[in-house]
Protein backbone atom coordinates (compact mmCIF):
# COMPACT_ATOMS: atom_id res chain seq x y z
CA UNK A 1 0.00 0.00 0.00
CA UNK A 2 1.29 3.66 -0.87
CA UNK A 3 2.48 5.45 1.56
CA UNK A 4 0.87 9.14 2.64
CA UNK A 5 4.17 10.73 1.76
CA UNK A 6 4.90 8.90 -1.64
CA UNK A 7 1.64 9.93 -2.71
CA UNK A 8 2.24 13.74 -2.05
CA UNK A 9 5.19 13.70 -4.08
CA UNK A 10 4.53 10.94 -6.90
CA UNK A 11 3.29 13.53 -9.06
CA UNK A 12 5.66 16.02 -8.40
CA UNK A 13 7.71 16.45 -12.00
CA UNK A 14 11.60 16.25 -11.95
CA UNK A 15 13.44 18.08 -15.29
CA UNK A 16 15.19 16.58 -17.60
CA UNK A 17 19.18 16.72 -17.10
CA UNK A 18 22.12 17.41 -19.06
CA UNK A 19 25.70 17.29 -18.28
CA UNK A 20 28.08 20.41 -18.26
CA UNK A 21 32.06 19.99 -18.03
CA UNK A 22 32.77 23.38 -16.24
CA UNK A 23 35.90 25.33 -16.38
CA UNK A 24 38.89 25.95 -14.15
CA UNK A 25 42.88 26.74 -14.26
CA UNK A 26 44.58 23.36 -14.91
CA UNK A 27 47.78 24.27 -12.69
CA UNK A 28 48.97 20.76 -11.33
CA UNK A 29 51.87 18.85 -10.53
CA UNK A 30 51.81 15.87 -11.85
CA UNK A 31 52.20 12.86 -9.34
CA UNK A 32 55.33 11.14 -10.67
CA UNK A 33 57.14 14.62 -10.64
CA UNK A 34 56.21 14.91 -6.73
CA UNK A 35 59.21 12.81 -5.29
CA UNK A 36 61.55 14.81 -7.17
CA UNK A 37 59.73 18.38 -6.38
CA UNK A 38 59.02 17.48 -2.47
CA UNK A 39 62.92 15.91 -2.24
CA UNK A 40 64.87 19.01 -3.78
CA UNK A 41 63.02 21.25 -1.63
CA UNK A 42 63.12 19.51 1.69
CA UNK A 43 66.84 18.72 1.09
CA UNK A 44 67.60 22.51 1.34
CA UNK A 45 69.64 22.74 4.55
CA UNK A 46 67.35 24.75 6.66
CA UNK A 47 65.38 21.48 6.52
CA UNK A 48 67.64 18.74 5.87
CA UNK A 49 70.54 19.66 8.87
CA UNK A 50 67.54 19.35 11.50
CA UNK A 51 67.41 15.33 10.62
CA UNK A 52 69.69 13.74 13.12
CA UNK A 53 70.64 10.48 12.99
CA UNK A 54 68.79 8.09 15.18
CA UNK A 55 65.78 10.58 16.31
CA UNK A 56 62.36 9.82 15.73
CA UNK A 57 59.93 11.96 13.65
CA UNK A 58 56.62 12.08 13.55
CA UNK A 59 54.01 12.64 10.22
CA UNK A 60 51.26 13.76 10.65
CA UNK A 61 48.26 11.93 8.17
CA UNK A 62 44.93 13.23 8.62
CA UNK A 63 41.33 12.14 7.36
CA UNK A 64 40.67 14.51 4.56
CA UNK A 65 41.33 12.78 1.17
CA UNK A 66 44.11 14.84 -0.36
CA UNK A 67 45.96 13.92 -3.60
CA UNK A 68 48.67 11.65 -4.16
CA UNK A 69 48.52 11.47 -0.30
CA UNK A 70 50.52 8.16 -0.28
CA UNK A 71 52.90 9.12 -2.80
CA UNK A 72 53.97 12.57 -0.70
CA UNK A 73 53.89 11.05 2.62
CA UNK A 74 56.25 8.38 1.25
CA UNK A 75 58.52 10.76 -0.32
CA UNK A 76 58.61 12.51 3.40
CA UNK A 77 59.17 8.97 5.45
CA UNK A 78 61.91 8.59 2.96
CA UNK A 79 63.51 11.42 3.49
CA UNK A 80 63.31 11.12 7.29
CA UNK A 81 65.37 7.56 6.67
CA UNK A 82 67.95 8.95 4.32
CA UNK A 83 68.78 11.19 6.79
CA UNK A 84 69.46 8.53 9.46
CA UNK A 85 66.11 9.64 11.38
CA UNK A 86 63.24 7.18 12.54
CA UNK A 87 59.92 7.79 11.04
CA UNK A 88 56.64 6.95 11.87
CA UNK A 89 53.40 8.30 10.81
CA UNK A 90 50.86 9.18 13.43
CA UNK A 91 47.30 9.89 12.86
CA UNK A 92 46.44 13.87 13.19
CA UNK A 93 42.41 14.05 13.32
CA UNK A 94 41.30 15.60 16.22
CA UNK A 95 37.63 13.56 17.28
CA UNK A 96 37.28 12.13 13.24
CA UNK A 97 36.76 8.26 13.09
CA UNK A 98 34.20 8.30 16.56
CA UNK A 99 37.70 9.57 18.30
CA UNK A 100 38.76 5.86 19.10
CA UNK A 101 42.14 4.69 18.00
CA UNK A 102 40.63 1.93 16.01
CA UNK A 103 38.30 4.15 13.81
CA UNK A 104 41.66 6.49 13.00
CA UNK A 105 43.86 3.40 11.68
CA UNK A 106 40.58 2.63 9.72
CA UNK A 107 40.56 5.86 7.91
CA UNK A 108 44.05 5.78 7.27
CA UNK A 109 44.00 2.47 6.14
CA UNK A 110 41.38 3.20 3.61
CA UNK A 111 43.81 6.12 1.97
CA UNK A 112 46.24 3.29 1.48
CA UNK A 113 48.08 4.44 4.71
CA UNK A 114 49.34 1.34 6.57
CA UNK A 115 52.65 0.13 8.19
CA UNK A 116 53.49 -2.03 4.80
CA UNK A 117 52.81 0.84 2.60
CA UNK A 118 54.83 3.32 4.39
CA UNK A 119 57.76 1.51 5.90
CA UNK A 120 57.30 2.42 8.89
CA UNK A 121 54.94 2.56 12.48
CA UNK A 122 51.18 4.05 11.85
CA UNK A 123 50.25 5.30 15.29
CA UNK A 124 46.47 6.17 16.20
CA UNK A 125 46.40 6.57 20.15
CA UNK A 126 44.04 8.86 21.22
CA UNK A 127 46.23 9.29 24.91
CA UNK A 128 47.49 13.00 25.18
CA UNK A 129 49.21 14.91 27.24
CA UNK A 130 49.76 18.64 28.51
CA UNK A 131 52.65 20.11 26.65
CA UNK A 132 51.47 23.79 28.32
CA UNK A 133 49.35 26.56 28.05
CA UNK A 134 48.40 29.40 25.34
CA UNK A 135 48.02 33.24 26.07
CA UNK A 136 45.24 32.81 28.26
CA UNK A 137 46.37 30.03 30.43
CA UNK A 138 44.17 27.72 28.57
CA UNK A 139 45.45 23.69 28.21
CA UNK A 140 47.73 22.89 25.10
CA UNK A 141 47.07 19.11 24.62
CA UNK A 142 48.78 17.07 21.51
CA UNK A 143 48.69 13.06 20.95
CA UNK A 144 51.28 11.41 23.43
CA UNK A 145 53.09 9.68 20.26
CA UNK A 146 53.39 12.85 18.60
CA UNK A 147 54.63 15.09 22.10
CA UNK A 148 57.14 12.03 22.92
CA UNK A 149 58.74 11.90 19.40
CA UNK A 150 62.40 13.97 18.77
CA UNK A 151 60.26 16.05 16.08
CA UNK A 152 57.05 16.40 14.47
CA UNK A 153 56.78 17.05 10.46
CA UNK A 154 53.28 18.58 9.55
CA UNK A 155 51.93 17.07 6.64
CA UNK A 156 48.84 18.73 5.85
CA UNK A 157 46.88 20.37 3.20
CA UNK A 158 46.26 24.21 3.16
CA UNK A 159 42.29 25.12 1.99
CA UNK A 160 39.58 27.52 3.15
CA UNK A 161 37.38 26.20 6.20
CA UNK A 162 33.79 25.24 6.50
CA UNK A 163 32.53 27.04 9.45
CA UNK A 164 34.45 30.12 9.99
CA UNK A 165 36.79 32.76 8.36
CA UNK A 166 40.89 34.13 9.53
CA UNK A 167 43.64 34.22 8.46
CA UNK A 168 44.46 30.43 9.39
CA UNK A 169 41.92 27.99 8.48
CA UNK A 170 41.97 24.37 7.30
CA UNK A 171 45.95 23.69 7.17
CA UNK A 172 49.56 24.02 9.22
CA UNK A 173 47.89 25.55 12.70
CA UNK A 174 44.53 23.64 12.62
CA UNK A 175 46.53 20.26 11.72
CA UNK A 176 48.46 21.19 14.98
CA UNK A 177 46.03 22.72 17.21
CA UNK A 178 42.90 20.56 16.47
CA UNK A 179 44.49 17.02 13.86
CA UNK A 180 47.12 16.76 16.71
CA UNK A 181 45.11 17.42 20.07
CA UNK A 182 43.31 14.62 19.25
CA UNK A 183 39.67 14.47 20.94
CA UNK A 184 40.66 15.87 24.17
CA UNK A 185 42.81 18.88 22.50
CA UNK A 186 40.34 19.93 19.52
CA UNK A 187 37.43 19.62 22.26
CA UNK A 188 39.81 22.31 24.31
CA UNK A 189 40.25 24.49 21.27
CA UNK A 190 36.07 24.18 20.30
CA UNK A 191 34.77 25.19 23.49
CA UNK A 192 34.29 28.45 22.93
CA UNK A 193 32.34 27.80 19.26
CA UNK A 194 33.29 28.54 16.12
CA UNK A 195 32.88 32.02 16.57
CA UNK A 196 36.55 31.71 18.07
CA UNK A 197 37.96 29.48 15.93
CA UNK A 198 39.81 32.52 13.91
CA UNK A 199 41.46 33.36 17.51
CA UNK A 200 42.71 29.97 19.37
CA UNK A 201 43.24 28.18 16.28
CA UNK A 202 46.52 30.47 16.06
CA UNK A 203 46.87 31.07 19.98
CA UNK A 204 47.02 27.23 20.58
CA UNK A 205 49.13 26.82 17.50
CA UNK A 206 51.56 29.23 18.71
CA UNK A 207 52.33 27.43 21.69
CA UNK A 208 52.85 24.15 20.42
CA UNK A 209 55.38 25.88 18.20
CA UNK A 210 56.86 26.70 21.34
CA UNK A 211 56.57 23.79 23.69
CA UNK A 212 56.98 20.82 21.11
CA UNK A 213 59.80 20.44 18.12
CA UNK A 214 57.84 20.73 14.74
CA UNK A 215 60.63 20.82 12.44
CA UNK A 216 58.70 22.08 9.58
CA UNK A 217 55.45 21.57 7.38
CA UNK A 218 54.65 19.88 4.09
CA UNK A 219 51.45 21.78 2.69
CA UNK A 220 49.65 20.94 -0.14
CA UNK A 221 47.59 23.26 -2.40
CA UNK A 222 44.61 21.69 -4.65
CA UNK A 223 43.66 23.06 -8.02
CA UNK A 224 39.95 22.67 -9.02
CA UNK A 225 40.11 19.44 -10.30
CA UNK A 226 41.00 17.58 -6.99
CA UNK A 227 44.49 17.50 -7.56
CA UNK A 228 48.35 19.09 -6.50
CA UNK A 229 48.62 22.20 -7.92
CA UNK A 230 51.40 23.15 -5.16
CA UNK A 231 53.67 21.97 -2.32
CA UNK A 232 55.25 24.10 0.16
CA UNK A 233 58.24 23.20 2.70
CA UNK A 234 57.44 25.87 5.91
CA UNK A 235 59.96 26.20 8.39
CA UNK A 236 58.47 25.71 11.51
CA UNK A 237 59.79 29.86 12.48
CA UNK A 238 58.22 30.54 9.03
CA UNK A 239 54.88 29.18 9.64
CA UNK A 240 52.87 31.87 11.55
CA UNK A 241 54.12 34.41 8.84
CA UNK A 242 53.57 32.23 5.80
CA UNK A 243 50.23 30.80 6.22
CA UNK A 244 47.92 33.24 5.70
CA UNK A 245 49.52 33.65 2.21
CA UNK A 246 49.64 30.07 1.24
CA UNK A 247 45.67 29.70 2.38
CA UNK A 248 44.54 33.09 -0.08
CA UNK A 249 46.46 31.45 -3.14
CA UNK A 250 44.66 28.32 -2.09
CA UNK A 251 40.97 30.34 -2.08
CA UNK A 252 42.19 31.33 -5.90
CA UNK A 253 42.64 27.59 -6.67
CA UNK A 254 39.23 26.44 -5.19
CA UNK A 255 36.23 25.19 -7.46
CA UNK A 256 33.12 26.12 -7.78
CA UNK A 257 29.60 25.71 -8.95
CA UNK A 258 29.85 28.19 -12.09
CA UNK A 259 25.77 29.27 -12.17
CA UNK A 260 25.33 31.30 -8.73
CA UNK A 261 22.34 29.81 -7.83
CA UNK A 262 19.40 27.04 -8.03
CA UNK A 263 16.25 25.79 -6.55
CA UNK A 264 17.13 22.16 -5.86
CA UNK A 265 21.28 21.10 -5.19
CA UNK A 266 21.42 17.21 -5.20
CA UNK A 267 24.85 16.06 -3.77
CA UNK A 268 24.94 12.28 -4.98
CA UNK A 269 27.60 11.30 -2.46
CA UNK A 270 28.57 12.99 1.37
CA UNK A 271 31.17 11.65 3.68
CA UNK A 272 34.15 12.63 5.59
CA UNK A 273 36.86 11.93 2.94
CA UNK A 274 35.49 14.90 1.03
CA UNK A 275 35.24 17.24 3.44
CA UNK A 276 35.22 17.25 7.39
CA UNK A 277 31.59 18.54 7.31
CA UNK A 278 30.80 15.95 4.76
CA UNK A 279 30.25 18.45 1.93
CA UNK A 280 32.16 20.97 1.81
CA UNK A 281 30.29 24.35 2.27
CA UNK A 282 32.37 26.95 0.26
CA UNK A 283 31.08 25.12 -2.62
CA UNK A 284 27.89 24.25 -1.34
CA UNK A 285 26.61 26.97 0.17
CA UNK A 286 25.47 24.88 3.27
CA UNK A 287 27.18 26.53 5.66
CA UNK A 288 25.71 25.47 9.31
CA UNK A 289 27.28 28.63 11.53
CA UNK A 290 27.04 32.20 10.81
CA UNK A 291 31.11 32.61 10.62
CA UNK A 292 31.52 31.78 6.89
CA UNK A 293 29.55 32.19 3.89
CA UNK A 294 29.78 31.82 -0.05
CA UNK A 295 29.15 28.84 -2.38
CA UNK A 296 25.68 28.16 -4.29
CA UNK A 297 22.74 29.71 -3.38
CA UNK A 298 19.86 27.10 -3.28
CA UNK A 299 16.68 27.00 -1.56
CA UNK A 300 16.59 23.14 -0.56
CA UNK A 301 19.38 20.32 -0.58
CA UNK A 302 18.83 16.36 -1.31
CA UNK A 303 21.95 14.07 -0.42
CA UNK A 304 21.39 10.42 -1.46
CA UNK A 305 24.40 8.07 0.07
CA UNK A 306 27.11 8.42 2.28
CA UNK A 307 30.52 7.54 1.44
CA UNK A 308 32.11 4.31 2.36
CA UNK A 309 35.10 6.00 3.55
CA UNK A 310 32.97 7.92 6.28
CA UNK A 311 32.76 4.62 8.54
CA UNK A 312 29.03 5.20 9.22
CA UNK A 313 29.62 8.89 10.38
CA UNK A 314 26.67 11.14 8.67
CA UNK A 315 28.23 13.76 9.46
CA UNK A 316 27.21 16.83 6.63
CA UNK A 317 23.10 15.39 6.75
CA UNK A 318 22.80 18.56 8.73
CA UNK A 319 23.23 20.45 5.47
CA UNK A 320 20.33 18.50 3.80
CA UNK A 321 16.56 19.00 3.57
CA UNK A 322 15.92 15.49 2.22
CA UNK A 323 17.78 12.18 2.55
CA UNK A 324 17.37 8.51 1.46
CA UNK A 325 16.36 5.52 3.95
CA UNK A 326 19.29 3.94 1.91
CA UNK A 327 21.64 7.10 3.16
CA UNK A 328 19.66 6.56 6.51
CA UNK A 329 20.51 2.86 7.28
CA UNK A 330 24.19 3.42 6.88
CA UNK A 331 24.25 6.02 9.41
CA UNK A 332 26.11 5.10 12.93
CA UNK A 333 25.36 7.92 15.58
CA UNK A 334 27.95 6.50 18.13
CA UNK A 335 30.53 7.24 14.87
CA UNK A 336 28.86 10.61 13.85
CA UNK A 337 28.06 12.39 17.23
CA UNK A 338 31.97 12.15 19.07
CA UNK A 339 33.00 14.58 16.24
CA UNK A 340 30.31 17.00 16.43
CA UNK A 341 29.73 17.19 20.13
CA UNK A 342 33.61 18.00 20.20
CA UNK A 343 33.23 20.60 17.46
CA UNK A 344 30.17 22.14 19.13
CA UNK A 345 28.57 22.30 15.52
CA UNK A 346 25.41 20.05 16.09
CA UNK A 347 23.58 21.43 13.62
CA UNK A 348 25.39 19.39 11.16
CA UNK A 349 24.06 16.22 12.91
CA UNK A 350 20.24 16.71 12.20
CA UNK A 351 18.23 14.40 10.90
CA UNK A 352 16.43 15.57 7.19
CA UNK A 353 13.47 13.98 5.98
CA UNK A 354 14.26 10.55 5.00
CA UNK A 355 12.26 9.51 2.07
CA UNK A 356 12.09 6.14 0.01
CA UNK A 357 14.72 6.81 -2.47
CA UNK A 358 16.22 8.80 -4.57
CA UNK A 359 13.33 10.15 -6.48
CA UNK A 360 11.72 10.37 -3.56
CA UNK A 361 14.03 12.43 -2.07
CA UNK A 362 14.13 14.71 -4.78
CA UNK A 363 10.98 15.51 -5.66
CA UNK A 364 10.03 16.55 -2.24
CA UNK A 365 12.52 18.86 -2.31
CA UNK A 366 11.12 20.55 -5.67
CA UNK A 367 8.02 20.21 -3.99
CA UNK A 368 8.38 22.27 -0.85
CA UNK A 369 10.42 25.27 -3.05
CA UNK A 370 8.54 28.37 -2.35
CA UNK A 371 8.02 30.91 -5.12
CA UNK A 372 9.66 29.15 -8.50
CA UNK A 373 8.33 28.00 -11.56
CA UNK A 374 7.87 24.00 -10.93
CA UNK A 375 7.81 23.54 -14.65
CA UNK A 376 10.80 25.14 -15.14
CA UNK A 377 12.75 24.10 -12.20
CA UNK A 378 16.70 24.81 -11.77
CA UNK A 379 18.21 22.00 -10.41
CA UNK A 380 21.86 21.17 -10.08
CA UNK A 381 23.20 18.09 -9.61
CA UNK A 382 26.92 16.91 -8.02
CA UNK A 383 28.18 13.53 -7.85
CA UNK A 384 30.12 14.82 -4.18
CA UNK A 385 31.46 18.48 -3.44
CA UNK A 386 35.05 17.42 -4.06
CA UNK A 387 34.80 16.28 -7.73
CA UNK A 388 33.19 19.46 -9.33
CA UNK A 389 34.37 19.70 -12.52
CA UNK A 390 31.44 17.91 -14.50
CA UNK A 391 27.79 18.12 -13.30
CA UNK A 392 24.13 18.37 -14.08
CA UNK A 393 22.52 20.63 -14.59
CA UNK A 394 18.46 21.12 -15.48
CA UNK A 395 16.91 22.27 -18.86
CA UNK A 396 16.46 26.12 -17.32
CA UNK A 397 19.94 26.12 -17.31
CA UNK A 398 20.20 24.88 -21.30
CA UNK A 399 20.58 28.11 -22.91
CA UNK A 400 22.37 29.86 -20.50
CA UNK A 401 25.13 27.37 -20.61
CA UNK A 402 25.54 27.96 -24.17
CA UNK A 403 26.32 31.13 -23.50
CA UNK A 404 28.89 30.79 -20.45
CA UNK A 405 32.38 30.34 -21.71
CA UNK A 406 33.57 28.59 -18.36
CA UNK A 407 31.01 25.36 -19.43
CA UNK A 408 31.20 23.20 -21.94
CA UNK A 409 27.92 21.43 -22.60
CA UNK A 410 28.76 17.38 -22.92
CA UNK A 411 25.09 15.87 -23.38
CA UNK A 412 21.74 16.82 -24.19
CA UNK A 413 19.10 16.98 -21.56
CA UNK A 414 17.23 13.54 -21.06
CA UNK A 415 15.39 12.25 -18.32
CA UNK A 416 16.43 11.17 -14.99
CA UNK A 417 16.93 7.48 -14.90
CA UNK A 418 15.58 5.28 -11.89
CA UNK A 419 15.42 1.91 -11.07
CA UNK A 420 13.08 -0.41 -10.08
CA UNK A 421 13.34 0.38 -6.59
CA UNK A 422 13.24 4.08 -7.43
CA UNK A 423 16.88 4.96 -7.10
CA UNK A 424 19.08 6.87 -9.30
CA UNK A 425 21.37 4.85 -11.84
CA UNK A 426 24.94 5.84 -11.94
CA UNK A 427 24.70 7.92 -8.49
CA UNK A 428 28.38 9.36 -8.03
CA UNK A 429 29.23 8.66 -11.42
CA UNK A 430 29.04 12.13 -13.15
CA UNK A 431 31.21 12.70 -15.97
């Protein structure tokens, strides 16, 4: 028998789709050239001459997905033995992976990350200890492993945050203050809200510089197509100067969603290993505190799976005005609420409607738009807020697209197709 819902939205009519490739600067490195690049530039001697023989570094590895992750990790575990040090790789991820050491060798495991891989220890304890106190005599906690090794290398990817705005945001302090406090330290650092963030990120950063050896930091820059458009080597006296730099060219480099705005934004796939809020926001527009703001502007949101990588954490459904029971049923709150009651942003842990399927899920969402033209409804379409460069987009958008010289049109619109069950074929599969 129908349901009382699926018959409020059966008749509800979805546009037909086409796919857009859209535009961006192509900047990269390309991954084979990265041992060479990351090796010449960590050789220098500012870097190289604080290797000793015999001590033991740490590397940080956190849970974002970054690219060619294994291959510049390597290249920096390699270096660490050519210069007669001891490397191990320790995981830097604040409360991610429901803040248990098990869940944080999972995550690292799935990015290839493991003792065979590396050639060396993987360490995921979530035991930390006081190293001191910031400017205003607050706790400075960091991961045991981490505080007890001879030096700490910060390997670490430099990008604009989801929930606030300063001039250190995702990158070299947070991985420090927040990847290496582990539960305990990032739940120090988020207890006055995000509202803060811009201020103890770099006060708690700053004394770690202080009270623990970081040698120096490995940061990554992304173009828009999800891949290395830049490394930097930081000195760890160079870091509080150079940041803020690094983290504007890395706003230049970010995608986008080309047309400013829709009615409906389906993200096919959230989960943790595309961004810490699940989707990332500065693309999105679903920004869930009143610090930061940008991305598409869209009046309701559909997300249909969660990422395998995410270990159960829905973490980013927060964002979403309709779900999937599919999405649903993979959902572990003991995995997704450790992260968020540590980061003080619940919001991102509420629970949207959860519909059938896919369809489902959609056309509710057209449905309950206020004040657009149903039969000509702009929809937008992403197979995860990581991989933007092609996407859907609805017939409104057909002739405008012809027009825009940062799209290229790839297909003509046709009809959304479903299965049996009433779930989209190919979700996550765009382009």
């Amino acid at each position: 028998m129908k349901s009382v819902v699926s018959s409020l939205v059966e008749n509800v009519k979805i546009p037909r789709m086409f796919q857009v490739r859209q535009i961006f600067p192509e900047d990269r490195i390309e991954a084979d050239q990265i041992p060479e690049i990351l090796g010449e530039k960590m050789n220098e001697e500012k870097f190289a001459s604080q290797i000793k023989p015999g001590m033991t570094v740490a590397i940080t590895v956190g849970s974002r997905q970054i690219a060619n992750i294994l291959t510049i990790t390597k290249t920096i575990v390699d270096f660490v033995k050519e210069k007669g040090g001891k490397p191990f790789i320790v995981a830097a991820m604040g409360s991610h992976g429901g803040a248990t050491e098990e869940g944080q060798r999972e995550i690292l495991k799935n990015y290839g990350v493991t003792e065979e891989s590396m050639g060396c220890p993987v360490k995921c304890s979530m035991e930390v200890v006081k190293i001191g106190v910031n400017e205003e005599g607050m706790d400075v906690l960091i991961g045991r492993d981490a505080a007890e090794a001879d030096g700490i290398i910060v390997n670490c990817r430099i990008k604009p945050h989801t929930c606030f705005r300063g001039p250190y945001e995702s990158g070299i302090m947070k991985m420090m203050t927040i990847g290496l406090g582990k539960q305990a330290g990032a739940e120090v650092c988020h207890e006055a809200g995000f509202g803060q963030m811009a201020k103890y990120v770099p006060m708690f950063g700053r004394a770690i510089l202080k009270h623990v050896n970081i040698l120096f930091a490995v940061a990554v820059l992304e173009n828009a197509y999800d891949e290395t458009a830049k490394i930097a080597v930081v000195n760890h006296d160079e870091i509080e100067d150079w940041e803020p730099a690094l983290l504007e060219e890395a706003k230049q480099l970010l995608p986008c969603i080309v047309v400013p705005e829709c009615d409906v934004l389906i993200c096919d796939v959230i989960g943790k290993n595309f961004s810490g809020s699940g989707m990332d926001p500065n693309i999105t527009g679903t920004f869930v505190t009143p610090y930061a703001s940008g991305g598409l502007k869209s009046q309701r949101v559909a997300i249909l799976d969660l990422s395998k990588e995410s270990h159960h954490s829905g973490c980013g459904m927060g964002m979403a005005h309709a779900t999937t029971r599919r999405f649903f049923d993979k959902v572990d709150f003991d995995l997704t609420y450790p992260n968020l009651i540590t980061s003080t942003v619940v919001e991102n842990a509420r629970v949207p409607m959860v519909m059938k399927n896919d369809k489902e899920a959609i056309q509710v969402c057209i449905r309950t738009c206020t004040g657009i033209d149903k039969d000509n409804v702009r929809i937008v379409r992403i197979a995860n807020s990581l991989q933007v460069e092609h996407i859907m987009l609805s017939e409104a958008y057909y002739e405008e697209a012809k027009k825009n010289p940062r799209l290229v049109i790839e297909s003509e619109p046709e009809e959304m197709k479903f299965d049996e069950e009433g779930n989209l074929i190919g979700v996550g599969k765009i382009g």
